[in-house]
Protein backbone atom coordinates (compact mmCIF):
# COMPACT_ATOMS: atom_id res chain seq x y z
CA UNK A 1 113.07 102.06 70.44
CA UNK A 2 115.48 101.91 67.71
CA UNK A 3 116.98 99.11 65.93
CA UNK A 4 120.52 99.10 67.51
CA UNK A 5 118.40 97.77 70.50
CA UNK A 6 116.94 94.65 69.09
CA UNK A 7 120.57 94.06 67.28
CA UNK A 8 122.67 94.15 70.85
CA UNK A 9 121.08 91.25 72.85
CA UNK A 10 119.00 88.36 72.76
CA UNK A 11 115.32 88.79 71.97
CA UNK A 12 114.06 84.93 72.33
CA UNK A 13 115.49 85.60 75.91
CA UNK A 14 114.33 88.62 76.59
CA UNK A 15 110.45 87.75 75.82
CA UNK A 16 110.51 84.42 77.29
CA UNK A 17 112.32 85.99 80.61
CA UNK A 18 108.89 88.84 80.07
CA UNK A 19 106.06 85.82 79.75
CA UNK A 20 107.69 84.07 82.76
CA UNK A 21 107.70 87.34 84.80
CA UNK A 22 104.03 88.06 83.31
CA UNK A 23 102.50 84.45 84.65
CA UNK A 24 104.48 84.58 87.93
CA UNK A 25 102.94 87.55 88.65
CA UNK A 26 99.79 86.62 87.62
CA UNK A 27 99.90 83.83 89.97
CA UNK A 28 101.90 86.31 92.75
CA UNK A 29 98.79 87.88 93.67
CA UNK A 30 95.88 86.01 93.06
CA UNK A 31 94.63 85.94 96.50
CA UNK A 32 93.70 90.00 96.21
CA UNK A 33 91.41 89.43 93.52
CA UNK A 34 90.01 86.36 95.28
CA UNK A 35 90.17 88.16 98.24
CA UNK A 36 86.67 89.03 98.21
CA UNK A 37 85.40 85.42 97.84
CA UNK A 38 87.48 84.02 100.29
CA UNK A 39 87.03 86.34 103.28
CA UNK A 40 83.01 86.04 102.76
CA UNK A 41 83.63 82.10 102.89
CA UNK A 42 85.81 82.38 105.69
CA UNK A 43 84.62 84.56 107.40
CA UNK A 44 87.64 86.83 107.66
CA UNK A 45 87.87 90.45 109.19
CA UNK A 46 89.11 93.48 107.41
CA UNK A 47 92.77 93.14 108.80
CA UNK A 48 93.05 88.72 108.17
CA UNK A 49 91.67 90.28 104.58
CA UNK A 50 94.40 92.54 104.88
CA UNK A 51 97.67 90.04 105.87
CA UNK A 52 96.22 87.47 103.50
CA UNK A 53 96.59 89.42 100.36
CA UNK A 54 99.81 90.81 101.74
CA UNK A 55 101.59 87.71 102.65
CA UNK A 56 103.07 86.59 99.04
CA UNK A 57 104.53 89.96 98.68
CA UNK A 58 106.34 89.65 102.03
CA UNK A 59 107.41 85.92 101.18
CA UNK A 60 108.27 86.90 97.57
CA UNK A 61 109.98 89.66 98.54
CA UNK A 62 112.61 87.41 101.35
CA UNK A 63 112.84 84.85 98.49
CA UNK A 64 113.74 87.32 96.14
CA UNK A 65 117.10 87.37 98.26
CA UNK A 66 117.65 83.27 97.93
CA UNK A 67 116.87 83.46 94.72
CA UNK A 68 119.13 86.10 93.30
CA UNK A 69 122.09 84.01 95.21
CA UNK A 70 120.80 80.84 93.36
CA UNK A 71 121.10 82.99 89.81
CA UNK A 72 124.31 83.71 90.53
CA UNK A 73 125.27 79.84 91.38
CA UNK A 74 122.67 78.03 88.96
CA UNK A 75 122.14 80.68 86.39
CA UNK A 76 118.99 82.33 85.98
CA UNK A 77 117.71 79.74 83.65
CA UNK A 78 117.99 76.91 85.90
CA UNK A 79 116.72 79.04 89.46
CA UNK A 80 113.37 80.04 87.22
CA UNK A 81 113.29 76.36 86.32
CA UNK A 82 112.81 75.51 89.94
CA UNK A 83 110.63 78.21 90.82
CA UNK A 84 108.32 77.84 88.09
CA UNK A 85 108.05 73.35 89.24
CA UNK A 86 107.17 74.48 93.47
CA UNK A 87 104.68 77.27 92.07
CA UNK A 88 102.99 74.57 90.14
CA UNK A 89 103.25 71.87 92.80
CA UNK A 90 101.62 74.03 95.46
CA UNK A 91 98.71 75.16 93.24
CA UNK A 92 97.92 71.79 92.28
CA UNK A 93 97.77 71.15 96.07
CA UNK A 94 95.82 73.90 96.99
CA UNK A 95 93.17 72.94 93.79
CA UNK A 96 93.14 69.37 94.56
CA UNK A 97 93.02 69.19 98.16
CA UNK A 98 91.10 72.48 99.02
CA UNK A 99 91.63 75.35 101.32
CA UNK A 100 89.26 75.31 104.71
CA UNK A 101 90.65 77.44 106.67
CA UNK A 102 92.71 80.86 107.09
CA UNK A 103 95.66 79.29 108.34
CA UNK A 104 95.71 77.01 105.27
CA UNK A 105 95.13 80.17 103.00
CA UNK A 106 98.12 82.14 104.87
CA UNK A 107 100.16 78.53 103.80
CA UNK A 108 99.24 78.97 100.31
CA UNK A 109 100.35 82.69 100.65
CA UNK A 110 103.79 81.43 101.29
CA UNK A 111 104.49 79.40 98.54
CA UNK A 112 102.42 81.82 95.99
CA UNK A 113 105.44 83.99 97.28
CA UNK A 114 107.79 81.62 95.60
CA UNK A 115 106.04 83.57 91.94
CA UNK A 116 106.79 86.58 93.34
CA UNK A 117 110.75 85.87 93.89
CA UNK A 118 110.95 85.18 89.95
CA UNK A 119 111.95 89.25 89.92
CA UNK A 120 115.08 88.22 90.75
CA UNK A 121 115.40 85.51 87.82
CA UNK A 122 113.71 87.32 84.81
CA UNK A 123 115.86 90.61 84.97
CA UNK A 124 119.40 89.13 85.35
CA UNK A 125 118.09 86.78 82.28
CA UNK A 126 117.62 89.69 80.02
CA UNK A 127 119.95 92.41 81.41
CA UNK A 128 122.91 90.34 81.33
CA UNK A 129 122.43 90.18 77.41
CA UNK A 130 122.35 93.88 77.12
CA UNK A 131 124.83 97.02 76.96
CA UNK A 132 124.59 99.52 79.47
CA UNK A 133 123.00 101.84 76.93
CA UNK A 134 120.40 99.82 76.35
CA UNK A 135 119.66 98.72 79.92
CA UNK A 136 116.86 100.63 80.77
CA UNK A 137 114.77 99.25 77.58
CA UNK A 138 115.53 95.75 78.29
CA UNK A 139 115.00 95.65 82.41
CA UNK A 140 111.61 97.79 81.11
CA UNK A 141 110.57 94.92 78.76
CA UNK A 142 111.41 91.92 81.05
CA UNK A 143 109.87 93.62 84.07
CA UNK A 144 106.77 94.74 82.08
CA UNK A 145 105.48 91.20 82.72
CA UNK A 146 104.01 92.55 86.09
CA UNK A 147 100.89 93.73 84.05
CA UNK A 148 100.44 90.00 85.07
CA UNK A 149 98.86 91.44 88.06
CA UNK A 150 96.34 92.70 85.82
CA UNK A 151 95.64 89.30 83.89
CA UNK A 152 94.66 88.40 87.39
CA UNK A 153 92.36 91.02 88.52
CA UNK A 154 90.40 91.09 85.00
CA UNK A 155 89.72 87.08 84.89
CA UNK A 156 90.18 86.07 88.62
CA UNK A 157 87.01 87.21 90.31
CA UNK A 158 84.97 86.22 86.71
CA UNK A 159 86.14 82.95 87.50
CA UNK A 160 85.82 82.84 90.53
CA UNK A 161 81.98 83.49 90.17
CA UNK A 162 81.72 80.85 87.72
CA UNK A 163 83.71 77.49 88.63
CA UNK A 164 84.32 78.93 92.80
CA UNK A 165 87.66 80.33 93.96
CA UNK A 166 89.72 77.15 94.46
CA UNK A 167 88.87 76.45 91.03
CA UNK A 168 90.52 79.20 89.89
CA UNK A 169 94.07 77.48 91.03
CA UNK A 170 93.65 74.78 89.41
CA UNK A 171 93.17 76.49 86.41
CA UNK A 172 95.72 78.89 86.19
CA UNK A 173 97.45 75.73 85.84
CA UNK A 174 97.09 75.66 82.22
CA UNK A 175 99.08 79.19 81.25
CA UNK A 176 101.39 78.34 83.92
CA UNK A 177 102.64 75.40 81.99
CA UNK A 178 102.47 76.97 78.66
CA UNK A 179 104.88 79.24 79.90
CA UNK A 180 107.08 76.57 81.38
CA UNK A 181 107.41 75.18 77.77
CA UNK A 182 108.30 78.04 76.21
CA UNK A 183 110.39 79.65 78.71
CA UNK A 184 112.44 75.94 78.60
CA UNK A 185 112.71 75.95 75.01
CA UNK A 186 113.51 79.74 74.13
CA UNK A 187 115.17 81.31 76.95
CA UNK A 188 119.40 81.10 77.51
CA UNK A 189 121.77 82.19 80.11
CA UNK A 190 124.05 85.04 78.58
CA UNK A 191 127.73 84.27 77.94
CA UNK A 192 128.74 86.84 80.11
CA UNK A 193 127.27 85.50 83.32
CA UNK A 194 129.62 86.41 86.11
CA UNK A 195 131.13 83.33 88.15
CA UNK A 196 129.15 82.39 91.37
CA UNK A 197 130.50 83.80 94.42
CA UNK A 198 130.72 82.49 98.26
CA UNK A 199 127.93 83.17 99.88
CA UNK A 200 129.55 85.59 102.06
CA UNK A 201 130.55 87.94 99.55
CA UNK A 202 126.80 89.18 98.60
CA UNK A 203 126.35 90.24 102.28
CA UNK A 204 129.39 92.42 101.55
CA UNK A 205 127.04 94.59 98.63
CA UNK A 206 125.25 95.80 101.85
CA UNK A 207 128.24 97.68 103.42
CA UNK A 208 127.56 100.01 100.24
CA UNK A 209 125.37 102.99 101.33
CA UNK A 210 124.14 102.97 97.39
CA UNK A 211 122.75 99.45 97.70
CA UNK A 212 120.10 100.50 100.61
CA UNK A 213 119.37 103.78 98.87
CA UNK A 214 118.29 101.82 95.64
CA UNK A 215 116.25 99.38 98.29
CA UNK A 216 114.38 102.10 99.76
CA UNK A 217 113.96 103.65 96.56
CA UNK A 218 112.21 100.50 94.99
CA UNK A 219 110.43 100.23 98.37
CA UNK A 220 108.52 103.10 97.22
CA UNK A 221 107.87 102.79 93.31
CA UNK A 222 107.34 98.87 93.20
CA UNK A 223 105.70 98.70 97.06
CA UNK A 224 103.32 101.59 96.22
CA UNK A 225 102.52 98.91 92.56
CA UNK A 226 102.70 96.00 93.89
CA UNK A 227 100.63 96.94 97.56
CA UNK A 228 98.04 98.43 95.65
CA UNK A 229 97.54 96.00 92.80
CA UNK A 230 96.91 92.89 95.66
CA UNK A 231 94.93 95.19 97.39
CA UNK A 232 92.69 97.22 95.04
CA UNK A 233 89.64 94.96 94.22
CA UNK A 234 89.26 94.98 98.48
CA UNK A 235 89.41 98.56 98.26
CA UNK A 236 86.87 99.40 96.02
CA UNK A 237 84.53 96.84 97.19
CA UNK A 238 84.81 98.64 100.20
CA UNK A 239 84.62 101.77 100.04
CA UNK A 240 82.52 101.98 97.35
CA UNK A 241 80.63 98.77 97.09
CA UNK A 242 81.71 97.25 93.90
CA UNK A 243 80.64 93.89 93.16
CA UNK A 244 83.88 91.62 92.59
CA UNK A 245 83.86 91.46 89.03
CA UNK A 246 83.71 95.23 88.43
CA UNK A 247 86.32 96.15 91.56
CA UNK A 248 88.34 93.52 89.29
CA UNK A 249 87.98 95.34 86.23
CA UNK A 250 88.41 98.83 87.98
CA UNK A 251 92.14 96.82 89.82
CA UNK A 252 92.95 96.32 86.10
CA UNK A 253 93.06 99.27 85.07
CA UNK A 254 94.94 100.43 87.49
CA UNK A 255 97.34 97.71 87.11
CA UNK A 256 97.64 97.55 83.65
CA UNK A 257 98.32 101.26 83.68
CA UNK A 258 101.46 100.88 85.66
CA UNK A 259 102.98 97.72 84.37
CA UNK A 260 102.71 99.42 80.50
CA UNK A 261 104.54 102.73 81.69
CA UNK A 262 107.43 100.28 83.23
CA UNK A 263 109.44 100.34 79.83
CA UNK A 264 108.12 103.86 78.94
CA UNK A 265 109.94 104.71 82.31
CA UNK A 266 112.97 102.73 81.41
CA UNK A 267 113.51 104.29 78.26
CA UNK A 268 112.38 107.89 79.12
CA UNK A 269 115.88 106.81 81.79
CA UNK A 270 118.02 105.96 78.86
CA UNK A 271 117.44 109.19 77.22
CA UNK A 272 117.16 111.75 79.93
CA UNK A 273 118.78 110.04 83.12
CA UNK A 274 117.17 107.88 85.76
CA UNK A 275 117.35 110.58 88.46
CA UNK A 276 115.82 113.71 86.54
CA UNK A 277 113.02 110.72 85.96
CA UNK A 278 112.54 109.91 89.54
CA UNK A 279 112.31 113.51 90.73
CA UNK A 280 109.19 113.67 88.84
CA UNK A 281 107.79 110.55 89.05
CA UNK A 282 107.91 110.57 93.12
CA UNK A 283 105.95 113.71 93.06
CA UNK A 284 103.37 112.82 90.99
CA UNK A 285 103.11 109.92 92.62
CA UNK A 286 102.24 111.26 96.01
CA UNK A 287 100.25 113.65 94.83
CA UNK A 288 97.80 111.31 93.15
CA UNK A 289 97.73 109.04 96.33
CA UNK A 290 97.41 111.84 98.99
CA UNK A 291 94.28 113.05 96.36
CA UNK A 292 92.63 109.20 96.72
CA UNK A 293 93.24 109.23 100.69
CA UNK A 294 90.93 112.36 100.15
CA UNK A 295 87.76 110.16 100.06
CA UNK A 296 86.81 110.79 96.68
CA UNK A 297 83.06 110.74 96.76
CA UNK A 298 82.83 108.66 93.89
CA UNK A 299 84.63 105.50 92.58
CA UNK A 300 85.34 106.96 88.81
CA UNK A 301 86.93 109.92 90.58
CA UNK A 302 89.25 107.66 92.44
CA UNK A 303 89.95 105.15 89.86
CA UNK A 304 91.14 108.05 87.78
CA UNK A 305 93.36 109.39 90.63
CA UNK A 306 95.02 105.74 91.04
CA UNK A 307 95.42 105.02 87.23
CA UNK A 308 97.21 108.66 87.40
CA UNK A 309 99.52 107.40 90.55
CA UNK A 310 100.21 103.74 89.00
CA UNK A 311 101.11 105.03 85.64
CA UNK A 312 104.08 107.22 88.06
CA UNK A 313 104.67 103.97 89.48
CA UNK A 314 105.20 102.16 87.28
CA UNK A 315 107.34 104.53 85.29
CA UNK A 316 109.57 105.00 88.39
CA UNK A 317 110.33 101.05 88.97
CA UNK A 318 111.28 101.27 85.15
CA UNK A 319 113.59 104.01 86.10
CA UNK A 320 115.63 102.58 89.35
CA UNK A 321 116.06 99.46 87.39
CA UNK A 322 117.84 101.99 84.52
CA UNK A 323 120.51 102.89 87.41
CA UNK A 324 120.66 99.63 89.10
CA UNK A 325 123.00 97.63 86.58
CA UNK A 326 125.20 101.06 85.91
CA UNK A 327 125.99 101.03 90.05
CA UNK A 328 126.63 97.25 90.68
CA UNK A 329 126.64 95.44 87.13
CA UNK A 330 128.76 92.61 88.56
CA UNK A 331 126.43 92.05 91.81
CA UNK A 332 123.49 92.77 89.55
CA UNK A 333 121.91 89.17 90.55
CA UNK A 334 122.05 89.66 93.94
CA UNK A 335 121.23 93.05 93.88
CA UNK A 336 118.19 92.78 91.61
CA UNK A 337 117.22 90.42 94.84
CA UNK A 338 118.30 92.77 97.28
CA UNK A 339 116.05 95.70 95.71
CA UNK A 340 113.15 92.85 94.36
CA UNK A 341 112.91 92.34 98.49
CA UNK A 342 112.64 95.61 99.05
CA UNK A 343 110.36 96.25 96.74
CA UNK A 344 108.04 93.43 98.48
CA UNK A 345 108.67 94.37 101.66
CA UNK A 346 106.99 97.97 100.53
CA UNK A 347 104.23 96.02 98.95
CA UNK A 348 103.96 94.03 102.13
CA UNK A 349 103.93 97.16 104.16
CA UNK A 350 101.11 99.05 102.31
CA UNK A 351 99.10 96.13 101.63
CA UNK A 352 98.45 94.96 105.42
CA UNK A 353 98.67 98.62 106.29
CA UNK A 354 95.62 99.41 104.60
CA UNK A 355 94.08 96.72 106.11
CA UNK A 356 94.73 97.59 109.58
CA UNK A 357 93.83 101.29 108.53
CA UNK A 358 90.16 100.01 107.27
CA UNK A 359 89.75 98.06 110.80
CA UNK A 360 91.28 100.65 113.00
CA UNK A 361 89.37 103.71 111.64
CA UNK A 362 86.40 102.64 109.23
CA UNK A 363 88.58 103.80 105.98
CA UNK A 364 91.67 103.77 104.00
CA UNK A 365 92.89 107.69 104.10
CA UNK A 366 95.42 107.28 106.85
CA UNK A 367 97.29 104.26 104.94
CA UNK A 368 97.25 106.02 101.93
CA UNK A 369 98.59 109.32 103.26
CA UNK A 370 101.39 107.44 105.19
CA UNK A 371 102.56 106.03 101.29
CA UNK A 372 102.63 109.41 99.81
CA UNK A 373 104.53 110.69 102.68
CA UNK A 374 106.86 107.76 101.91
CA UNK A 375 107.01 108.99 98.03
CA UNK A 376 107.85 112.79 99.01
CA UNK A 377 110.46 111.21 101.56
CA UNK A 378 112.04 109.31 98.42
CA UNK A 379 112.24 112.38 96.51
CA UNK A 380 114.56 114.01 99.39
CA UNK A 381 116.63 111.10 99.89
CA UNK A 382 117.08 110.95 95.44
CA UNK A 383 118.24 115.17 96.10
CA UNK A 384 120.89 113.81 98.67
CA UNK A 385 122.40 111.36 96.54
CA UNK A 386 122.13 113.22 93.26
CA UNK A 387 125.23 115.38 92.68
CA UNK A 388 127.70 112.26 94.31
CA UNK A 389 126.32 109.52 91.71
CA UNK A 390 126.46 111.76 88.73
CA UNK A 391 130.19 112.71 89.85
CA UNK A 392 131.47 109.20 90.37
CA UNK A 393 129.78 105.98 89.27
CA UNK A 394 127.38 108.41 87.66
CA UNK A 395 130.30 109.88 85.58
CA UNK A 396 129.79 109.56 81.65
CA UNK A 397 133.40 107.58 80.91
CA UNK A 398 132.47 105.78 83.88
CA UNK A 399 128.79 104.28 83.32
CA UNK A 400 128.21 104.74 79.37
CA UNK A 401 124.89 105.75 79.86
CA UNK A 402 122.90 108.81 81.60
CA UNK A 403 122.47 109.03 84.78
């Protein structure tokens, strides 16, 4: 990354909008990690295991929607502000009060959900200070803080061993606040934030064929991170009978591998074009998940396969977020929640549909194989679309940067 980079926008923003993302996400999916402790306490079957772990992706991803409206109206500042005070609130609940049941887990879900919407906040925070050349770095940085997920399956299920589960949300307090303070003191709203908008008009970003191809496409990259990181330390308790700590440390591994390839993929964008990027990534992708859904006889042979297929992941959510801002820089608030939903709704998707895959069948192949379908499906829909974006938003006195 050269030096023209750190020169054009506003680092103090740009890392506080990356430790805000990083704790959110943290926080996002905790209940996957947990998930082992709480379904043997609850007594919960493969596909409540399933939905429960699922559930803030599906709630982040509809808030991501509200809150990319509110970033256009409040600022991003202010709508992480707010996010950041009812994530708080409702882990302070859950740690002080308790959780009994799996209706009061499935409420928790909900508001953990709230973490999951601060997608939309952190990446208008930092794009907006950047030039379209340098867009894929900067949306790579800022949205690098979902190694989060990662924080959570390495220390979650340690924890949980140690103090019991519902102590762990009460003290994931103590980051979370941290973070508030420095994302309060360090982070600004850019100069160049576009005025707010009636509400109406951000429906109108929909009548744009573009806007659900970008959806769908961050259905796939982020959905296929984002479903597997919530649901990995089930998995491999599962199907290969990990204890909780060590299906943790495997889910980490996984994770981290895809959230540090996010700005790899971003800038690998900048330089060679987001499409040629995707091409690749969506292929590698499937083929790494369609090799796990295999039944790998061993659980190195499949954590190897899945570090392999985040790292592709993660690379490709880097890479739609390098064409995102070129296609609709003035909607980009309410498109970064537009394509942040979609992104959870793919999480969502996978997540509960490996659940109902494990209690339908005895095993995870046929949810698996349905995802890299999904990824080869992506790859046909990006050949569609190619030669009519690089000819007309995609043109190079049009966007300023490759495409």
């Amino acid at each position: 990354m050269d030096r023209s980079f750190w020169r054009a926008g506003h680092t103090p923003t740009l890392l506080s909008a990356f430790l805000y993302f990083d704790l959110a996400f943290m926080v996002w999916v905790l209940l996957g990690p947990l998930a082992i402790h709480i379904a043997r306490d609850l007594g919960l079957s493969p596909a409540q295991k399933g939905l429960m772990v699922a559930t803030p992706l599906l709630a982040g991803a509809l808030l991501r929607l509200v809150m990319g409206v509110l970033v256009d109206h409040l600022k991003p500042k202010k709508a992480g502000a707010i996010g950041q005070l009812i994530v708080m609130a409702a882990l302070a609940a859950a740690w002080l009060l308790g959780v009994h049941s799996f209706s009061q887990v499935m409420v928790l879900a909900v508001f953990l959900g709230v973490a999951g919407a601060s997608f939309a906040v952190a990446l208008p925070l930092a794009s907006r200070w950047y030039p379209p050349e340098h867009q894929g770095a900067a949306m790579g940085i800022a949205g690098a803080g979902n190694s989060g997920t990662a924080i959570a399956a390495l220390f979650a299920p340690t924890l949980a061993g140690m103090f019991g589960w519902n102590t762990v949300f009460g003290l994931v307090l103590i980051p979370l606040v941290l973070a508030f303070i420095v994302y309060m003191v360090f982070a600004k709203d850019s100069p160049n934030c576009p005025p707010p908008k009636k509400l109406g008009e951000y429906l109108t970003v929909l009548k744009d064929k573009d806007a659900w191809w970008f959806m769908f496409f961050y259905s796939v990259t982020f959905g296929g991170f984002s479903g597997l990181a919530s649901s990995l330390t089930v998995y491999f308790n599962d199907q290969y009978g990990l204890s909780p700590v060590q299906a943790g440390f495997y889910t980490a591994m996984c994770v981290f591998a895809g959230s540090l390839m996010r700005p790899i993929g971003g800038t690998v964008a900048d330089r060679v074009g987001g499409i040629r990027s995707l091409l690749v990534m969506y292929t590698l992708a499937a083929v790494c998940l369609y090799v796990v859904s295999l039944n790998l006889s061993q659980a190195w042979m499949a954590l190897g396969a899945l570090v392999a297929g985040m790292l592709w992941l993660g690379m490709g959510n880097g890479a739609v977020f390098q064409l995102v801002p070129q296609r609709f820089r003035k909607e980009i608030g309410v498109m970064t929640g537009l394509v942040g939903m979609a992104g959870g709704i793919g999480g969502f998707c996978l997540a509960t549909g490996l659940g109902y895959s494990k209690q339908a069948t005895g095993g995870y192949s046929l949810g698996l194989t349905i995802f890299a379908a999904l990824a080869l499906f992506a790859w046909v829909g990006l050949l569609s679309v190619k030669q009519r974006w690089r000819t007309t938003w995609g043109a190079a006195h049009i966007a300023g940067a490759k495409v």
